[in-house]
N, C-alpha and C. Protein backbone atom coordinates (compact mmCIF):
# COMPACT_ATOMS: atom_id res chain seq x y z
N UNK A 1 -232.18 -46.95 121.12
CA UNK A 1 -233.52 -47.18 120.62
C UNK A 1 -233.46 -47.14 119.08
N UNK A 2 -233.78 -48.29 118.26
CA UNK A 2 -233.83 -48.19 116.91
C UNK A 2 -234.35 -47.08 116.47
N UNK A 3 -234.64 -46.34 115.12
CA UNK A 3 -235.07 -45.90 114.46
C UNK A 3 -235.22 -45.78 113.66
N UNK A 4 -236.13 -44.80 112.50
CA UNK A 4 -236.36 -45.21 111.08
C UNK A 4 -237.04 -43.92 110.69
N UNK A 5 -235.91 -43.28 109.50
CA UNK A 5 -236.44 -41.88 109.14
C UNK A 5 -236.54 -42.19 107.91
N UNK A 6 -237.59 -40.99 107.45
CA UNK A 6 -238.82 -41.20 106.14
C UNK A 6 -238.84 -39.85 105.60
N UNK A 7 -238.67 -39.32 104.61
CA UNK A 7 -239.45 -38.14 103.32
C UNK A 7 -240.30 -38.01 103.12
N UNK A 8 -241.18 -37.62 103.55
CA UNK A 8 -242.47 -37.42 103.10
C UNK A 8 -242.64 -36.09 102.12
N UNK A 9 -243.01 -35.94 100.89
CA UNK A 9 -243.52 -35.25 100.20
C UNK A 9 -244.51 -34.96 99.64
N UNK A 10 -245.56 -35.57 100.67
CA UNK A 10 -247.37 -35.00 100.24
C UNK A 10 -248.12 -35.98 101.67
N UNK A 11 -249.49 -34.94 101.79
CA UNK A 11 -250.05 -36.09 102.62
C UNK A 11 -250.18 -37.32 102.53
N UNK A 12 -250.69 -37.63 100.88
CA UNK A 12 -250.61 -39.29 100.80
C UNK A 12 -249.71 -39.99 101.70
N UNK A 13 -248.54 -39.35 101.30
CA UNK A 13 -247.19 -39.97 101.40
C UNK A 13 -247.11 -40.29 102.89
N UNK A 14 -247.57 -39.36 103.99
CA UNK A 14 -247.18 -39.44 105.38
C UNK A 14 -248.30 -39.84 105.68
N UNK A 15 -249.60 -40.24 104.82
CA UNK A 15 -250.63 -41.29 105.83
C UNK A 15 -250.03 -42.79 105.20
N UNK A 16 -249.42 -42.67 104.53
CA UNK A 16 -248.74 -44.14 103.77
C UNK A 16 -247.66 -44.68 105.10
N UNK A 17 -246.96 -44.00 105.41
CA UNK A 17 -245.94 -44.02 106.45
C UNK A 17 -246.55 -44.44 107.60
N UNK A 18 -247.73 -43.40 107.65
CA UNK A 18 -248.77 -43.68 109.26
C UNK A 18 -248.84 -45.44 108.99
N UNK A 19 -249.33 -46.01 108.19
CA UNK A 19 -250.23 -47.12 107.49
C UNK A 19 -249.02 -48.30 107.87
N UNK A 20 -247.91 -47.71 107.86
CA UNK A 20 -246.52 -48.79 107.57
C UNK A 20 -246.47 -49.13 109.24
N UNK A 21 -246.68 -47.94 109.95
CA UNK A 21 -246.40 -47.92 111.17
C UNK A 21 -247.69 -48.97 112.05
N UNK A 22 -248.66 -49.09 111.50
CA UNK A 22 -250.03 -49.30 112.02
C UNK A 22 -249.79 -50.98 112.21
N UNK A 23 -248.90 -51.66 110.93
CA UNK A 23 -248.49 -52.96 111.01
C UNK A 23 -248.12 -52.99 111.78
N UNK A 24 -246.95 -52.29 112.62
CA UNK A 24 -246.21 -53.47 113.31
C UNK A 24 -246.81 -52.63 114.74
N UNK A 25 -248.28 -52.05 115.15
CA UNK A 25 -248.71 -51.82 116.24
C UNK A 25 -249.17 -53.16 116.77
N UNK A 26 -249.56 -53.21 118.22
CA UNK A 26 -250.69 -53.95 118.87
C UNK A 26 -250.74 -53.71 119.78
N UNK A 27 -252.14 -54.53 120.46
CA UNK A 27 -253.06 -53.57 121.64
C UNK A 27 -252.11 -53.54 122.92
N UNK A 28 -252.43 -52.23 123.28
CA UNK A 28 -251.69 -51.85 124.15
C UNK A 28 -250.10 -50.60 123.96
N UNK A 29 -250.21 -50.38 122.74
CA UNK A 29 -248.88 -49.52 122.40
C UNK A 29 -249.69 -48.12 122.29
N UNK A 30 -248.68 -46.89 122.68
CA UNK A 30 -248.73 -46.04 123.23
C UNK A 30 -247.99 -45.45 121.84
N UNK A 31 -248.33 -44.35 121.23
CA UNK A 31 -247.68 -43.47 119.78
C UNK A 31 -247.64 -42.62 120.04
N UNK A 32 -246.53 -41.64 120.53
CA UNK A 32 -246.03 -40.03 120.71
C UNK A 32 -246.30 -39.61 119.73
N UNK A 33 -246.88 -38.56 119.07
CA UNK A 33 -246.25 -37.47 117.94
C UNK A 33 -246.17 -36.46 118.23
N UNK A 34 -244.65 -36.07 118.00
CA UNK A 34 -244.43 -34.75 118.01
C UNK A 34 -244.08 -33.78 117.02
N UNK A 35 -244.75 -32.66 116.70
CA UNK A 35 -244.22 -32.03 115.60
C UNK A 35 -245.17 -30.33 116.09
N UNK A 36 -244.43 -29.15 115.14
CA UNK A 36 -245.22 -28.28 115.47
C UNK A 36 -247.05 -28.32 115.04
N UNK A 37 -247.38 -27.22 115.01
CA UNK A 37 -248.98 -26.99 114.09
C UNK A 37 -248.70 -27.18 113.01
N UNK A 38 -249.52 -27.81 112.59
CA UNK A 38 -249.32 -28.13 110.90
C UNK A 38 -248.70 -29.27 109.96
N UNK A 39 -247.95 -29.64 111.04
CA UNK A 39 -246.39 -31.03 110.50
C UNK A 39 -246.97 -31.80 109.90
N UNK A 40 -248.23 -32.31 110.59
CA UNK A 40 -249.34 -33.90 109.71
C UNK A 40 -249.31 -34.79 110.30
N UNK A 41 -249.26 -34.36 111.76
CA UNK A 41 -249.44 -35.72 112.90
C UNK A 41 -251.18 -36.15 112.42
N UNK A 42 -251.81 -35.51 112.36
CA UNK A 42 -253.31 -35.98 112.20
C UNK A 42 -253.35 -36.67 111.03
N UNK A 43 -252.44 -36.47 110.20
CA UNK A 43 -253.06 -37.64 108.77
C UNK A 43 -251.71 -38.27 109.04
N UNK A 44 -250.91 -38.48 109.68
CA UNK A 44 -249.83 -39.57 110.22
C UNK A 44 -250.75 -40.44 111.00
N UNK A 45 -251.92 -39.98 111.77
CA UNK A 45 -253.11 -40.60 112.49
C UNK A 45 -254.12 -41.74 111.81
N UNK A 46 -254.32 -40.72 110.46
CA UNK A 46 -255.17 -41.19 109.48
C UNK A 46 -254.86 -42.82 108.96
N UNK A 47 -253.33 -42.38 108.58
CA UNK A 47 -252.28 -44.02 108.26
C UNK A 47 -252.40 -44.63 109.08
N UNK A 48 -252.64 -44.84 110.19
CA UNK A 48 -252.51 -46.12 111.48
C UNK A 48 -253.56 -46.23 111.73
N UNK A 49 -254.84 -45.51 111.93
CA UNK A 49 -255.96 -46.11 111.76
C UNK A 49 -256.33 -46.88 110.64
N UNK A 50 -255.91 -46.14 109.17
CA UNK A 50 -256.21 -46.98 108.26
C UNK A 50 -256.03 -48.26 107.88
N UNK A 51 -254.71 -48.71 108.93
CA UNK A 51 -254.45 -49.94 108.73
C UNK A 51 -255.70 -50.92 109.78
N UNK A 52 -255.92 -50.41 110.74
CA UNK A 52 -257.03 -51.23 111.76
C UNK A 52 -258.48 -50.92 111.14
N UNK A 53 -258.16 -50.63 109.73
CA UNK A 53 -259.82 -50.55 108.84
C UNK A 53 -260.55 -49.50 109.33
N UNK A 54 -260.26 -47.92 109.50
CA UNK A 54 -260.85 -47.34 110.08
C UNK A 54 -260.61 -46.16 108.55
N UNK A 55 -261.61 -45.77 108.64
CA UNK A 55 -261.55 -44.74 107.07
C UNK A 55 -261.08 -43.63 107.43
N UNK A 56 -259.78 -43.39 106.82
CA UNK A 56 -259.36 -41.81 106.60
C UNK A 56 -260.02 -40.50 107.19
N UNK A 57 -260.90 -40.68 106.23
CA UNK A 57 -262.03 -39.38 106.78
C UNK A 57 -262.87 -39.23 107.75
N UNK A 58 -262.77 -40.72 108.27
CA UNK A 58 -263.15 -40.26 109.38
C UNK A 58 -262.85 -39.65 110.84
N UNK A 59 -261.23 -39.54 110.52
CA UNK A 59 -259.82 -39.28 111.78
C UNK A 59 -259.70 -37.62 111.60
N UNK A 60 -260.33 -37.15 112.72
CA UNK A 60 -259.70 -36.02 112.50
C UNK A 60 -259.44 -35.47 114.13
N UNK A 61 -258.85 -34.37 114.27
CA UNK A 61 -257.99 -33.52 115.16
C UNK A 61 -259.20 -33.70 116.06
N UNK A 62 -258.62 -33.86 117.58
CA UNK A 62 -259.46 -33.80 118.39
C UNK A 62 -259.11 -32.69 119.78
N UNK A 63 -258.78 -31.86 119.07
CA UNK A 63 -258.07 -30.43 120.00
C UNK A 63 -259.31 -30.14 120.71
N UNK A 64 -260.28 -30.25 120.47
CA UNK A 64 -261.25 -29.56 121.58
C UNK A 64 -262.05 -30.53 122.06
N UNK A 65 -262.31 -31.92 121.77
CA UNK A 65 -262.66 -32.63 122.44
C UNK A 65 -261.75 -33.19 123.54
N UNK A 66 -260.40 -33.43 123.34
CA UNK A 66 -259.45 -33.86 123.65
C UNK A 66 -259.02 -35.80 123.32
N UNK A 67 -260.11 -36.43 123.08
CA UNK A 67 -259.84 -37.53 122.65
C UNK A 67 -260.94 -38.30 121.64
N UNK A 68 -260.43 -38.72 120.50
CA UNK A 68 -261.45 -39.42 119.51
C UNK A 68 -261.48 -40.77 119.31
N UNK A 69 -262.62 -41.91 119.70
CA UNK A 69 -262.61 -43.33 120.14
C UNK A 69 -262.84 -43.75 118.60
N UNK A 70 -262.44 -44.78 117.69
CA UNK A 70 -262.35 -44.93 116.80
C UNK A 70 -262.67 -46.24 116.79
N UNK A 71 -263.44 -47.50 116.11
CA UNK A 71 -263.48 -48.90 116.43
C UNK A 71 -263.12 -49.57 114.83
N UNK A 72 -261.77 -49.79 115.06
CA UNK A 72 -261.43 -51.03 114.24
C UNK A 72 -261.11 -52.23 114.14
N UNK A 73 -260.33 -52.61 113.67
CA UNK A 73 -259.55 -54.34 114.09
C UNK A 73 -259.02 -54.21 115.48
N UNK A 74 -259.03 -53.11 115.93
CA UNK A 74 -258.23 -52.73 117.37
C UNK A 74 -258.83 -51.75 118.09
N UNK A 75 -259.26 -51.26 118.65
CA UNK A 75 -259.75 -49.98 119.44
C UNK A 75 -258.37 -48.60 119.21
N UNK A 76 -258.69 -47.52 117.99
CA UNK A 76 -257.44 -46.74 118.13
C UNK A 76 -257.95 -45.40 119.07
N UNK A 77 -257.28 -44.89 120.03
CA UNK A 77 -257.89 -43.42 120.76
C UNK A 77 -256.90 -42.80 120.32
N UNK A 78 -257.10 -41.82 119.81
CA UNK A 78 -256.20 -40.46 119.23
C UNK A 78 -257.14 -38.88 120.19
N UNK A 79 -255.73 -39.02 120.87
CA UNK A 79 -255.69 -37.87 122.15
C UNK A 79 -254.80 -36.49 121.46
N UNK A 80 -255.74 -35.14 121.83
CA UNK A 80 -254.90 -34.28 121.30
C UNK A 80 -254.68 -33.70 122.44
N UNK A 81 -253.42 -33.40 123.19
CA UNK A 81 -252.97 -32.92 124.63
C UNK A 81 -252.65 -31.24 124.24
N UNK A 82 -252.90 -30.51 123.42
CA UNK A 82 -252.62 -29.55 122.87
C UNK A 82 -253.26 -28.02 123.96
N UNK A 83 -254.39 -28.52 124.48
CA UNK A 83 -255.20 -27.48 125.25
C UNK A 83 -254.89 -27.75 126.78
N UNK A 84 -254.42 -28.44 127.21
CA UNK A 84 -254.23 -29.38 128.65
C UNK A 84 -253.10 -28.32 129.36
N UNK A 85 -253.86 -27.93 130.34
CA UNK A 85 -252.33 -27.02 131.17
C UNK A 85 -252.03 -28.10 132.04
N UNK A 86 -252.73 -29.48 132.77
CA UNK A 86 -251.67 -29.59 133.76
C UNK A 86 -252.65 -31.22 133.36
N UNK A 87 -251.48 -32.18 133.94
CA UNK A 87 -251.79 -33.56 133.50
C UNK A 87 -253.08 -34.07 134.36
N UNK A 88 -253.33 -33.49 135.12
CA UNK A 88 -254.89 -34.41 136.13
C UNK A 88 -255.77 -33.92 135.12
N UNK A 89 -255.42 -33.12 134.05
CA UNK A 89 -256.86 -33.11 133.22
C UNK A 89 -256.79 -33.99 132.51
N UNK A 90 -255.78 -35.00 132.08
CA UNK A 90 -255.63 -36.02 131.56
C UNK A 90 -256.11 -37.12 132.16
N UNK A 91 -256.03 -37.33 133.41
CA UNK A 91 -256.23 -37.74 134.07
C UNK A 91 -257.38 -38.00 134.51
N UNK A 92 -258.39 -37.38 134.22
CA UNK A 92 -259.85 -36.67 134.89
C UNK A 92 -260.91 -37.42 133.54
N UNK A 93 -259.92 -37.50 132.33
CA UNK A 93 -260.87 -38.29 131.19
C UNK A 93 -260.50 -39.37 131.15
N UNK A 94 -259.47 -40.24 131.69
CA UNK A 94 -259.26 -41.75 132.20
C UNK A 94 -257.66 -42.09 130.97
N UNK A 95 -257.11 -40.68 130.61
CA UNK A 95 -255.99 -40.83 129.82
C UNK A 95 -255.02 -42.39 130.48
N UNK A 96 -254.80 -42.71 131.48
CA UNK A 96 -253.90 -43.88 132.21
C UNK A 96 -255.12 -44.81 131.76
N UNK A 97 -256.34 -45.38 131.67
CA UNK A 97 -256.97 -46.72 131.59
C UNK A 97 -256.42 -46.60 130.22
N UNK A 98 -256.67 -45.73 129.10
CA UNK A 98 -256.71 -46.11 127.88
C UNK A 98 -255.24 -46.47 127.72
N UNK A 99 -253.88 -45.27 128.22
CA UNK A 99 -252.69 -46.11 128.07
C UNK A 99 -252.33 -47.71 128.12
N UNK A 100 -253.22 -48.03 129.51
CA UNK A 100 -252.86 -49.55 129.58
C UNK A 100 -254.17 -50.10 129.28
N UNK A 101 -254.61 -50.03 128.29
CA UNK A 101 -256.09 -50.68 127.65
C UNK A 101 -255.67 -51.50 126.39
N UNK A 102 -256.90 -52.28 125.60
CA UNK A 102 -257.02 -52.71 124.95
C UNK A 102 -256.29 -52.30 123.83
N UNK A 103 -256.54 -51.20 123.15
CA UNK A 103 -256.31 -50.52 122.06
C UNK A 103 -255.02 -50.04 121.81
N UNK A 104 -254.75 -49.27 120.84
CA UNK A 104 -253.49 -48.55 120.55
C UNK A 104 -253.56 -46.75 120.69
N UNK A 105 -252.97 -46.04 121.19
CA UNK A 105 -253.52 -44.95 121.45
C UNK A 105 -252.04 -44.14 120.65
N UNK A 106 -252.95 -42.72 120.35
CA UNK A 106 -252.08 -41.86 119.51
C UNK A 106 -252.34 -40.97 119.91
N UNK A 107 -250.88 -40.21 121.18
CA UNK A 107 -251.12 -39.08 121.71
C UNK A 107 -250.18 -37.51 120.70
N UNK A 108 -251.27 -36.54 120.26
CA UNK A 108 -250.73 -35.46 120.26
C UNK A 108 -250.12 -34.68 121.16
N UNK A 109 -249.05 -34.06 121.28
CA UNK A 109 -248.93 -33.04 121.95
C UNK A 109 -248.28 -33.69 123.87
N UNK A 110 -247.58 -35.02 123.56
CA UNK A 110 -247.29 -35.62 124.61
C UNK A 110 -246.88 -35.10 125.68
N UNK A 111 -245.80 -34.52 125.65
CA UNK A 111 -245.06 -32.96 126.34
C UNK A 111 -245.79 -32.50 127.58
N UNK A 112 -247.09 -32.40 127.10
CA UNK A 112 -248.20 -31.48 128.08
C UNK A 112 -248.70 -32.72 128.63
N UNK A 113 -248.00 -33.95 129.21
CA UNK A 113 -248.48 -35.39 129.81
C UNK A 113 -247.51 -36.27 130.00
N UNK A 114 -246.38 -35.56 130.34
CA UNK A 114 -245.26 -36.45 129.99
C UNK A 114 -245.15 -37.17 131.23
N UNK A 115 -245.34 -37.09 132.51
CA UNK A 115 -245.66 -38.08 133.00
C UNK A 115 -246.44 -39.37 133.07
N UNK A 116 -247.78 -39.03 132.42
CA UNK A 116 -248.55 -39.92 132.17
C UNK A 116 -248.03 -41.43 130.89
N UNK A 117 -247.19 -40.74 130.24
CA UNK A 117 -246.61 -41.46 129.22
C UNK A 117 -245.98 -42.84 129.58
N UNK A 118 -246.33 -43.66 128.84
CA UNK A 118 -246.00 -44.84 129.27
C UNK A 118 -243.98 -44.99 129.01
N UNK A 119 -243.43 -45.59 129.55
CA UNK A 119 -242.04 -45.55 129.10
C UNK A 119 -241.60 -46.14 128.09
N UNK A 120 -242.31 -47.25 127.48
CA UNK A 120 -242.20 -47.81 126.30
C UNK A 120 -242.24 -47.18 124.84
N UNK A 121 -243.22 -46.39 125.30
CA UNK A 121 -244.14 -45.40 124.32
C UNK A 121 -243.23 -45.45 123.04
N UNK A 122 -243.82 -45.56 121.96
CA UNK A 122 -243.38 -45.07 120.62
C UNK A 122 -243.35 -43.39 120.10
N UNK A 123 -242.02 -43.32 119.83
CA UNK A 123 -242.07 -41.67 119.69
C UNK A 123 -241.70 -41.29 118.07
N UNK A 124 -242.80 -40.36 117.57
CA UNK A 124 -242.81 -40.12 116.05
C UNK A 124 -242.75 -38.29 115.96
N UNK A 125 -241.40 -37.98 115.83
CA UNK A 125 -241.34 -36.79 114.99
C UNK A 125 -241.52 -36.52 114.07
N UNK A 126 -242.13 -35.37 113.72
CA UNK A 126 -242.53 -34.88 112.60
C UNK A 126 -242.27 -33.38 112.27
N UNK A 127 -241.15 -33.39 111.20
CA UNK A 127 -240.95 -31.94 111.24
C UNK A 127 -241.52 -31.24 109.66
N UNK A 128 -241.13 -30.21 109.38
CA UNK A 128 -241.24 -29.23 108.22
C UNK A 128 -239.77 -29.04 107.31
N UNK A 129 -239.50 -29.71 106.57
CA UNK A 129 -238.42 -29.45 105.39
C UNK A 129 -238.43 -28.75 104.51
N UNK A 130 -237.22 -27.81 104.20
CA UNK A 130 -237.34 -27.08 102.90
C UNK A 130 -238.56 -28.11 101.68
N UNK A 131 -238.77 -27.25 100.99
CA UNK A 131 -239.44 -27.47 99.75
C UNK A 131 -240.66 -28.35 100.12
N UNK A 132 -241.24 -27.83 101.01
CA UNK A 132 -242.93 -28.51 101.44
C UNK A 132 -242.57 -29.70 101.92
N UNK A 133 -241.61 -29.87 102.63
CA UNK A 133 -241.56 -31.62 102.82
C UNK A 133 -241.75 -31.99 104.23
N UNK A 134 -241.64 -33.07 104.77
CA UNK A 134 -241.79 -33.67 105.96
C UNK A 134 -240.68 -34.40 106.54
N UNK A 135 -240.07 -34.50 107.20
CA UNK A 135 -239.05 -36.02 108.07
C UNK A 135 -239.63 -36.29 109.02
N UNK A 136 -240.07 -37.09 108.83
CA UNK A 136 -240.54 -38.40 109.58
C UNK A 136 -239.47 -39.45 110.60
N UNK A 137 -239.06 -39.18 111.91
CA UNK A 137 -238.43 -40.07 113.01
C UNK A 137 -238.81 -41.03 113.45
N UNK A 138 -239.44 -41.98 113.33
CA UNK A 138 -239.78 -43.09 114.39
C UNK A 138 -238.87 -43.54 115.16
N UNK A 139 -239.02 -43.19 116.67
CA UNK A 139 -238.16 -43.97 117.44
C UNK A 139 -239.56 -45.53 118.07
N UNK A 140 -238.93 -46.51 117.77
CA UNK A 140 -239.29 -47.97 118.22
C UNK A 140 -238.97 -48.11 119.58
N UNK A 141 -240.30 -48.53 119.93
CA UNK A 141 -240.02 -49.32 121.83
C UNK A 141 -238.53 -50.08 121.55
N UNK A 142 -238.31 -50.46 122.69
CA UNK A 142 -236.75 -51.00 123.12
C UNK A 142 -237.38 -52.57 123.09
């Protein structure tokens, strides 16, 4: 599976990355992120909406709702799987229509749904580097 690792050294920087990534989406792709609390999957979120014209500020963490419907050039759903003990609760908010739906969907916290995950799925690590920094993994569908 190709890939493509990135430095990030400020949020700008890793919603810029999100933004790079947002190009080469379309409807129907599935976006893993994985990283601990804190890494910047949510403004890695911010960048890929921003590219489907959806404003920054308006993307934020959806840990207690569990999913945030967003309408841009594309339909983006950004799912936070973070609270979910067992996948039929995924299941129970229609997590499988939106996988194979219109839109592009950006799941947090995939792990806790890993069945539900499409196999194609795009998978984006995100870790914590010495000196405040970020690495950024994109693994690309096959």
């Amino acid at each position: 599976m190709p890939k493509a690792e990135y430095i990030s050294s400020s949020v700008d920087e890793t919603i810029r990355i999100g933004f790079e990534l947002g190009k080469q989406l379309e409807s129907g792709d599935v976006v893993c992120l994985e990283g601990d609390l804190g890494a910047g999957k949510t403004h890695f979120v911010k960048g890929v909406a921003s590219f489907f014209g959806i404003e920054p500020e308006k993307v934020s963490s959806p840990t207690y709702t569990l999913i945030h419907e967003y309408s841009g050039d594309l339909p983006v759903y950004h799912f936070d799987c973070y609270r979910l003990k067992h996948e039929q609760e995924a299941l129970e908010i229609g997590a499988e229509e939106y996988f194979y739906g219109d839109g592009v969907c950006l799941v947090e916290w995939p792990e806790k749904i890993g069945g539900l995950i499409p196999e194609d799925a795009i998978r984006v690590e995100i870790s914590h580097i010495p000196g405040n920094k970020r690495k950024i993994i994109i693994h690309q569908k096959q």
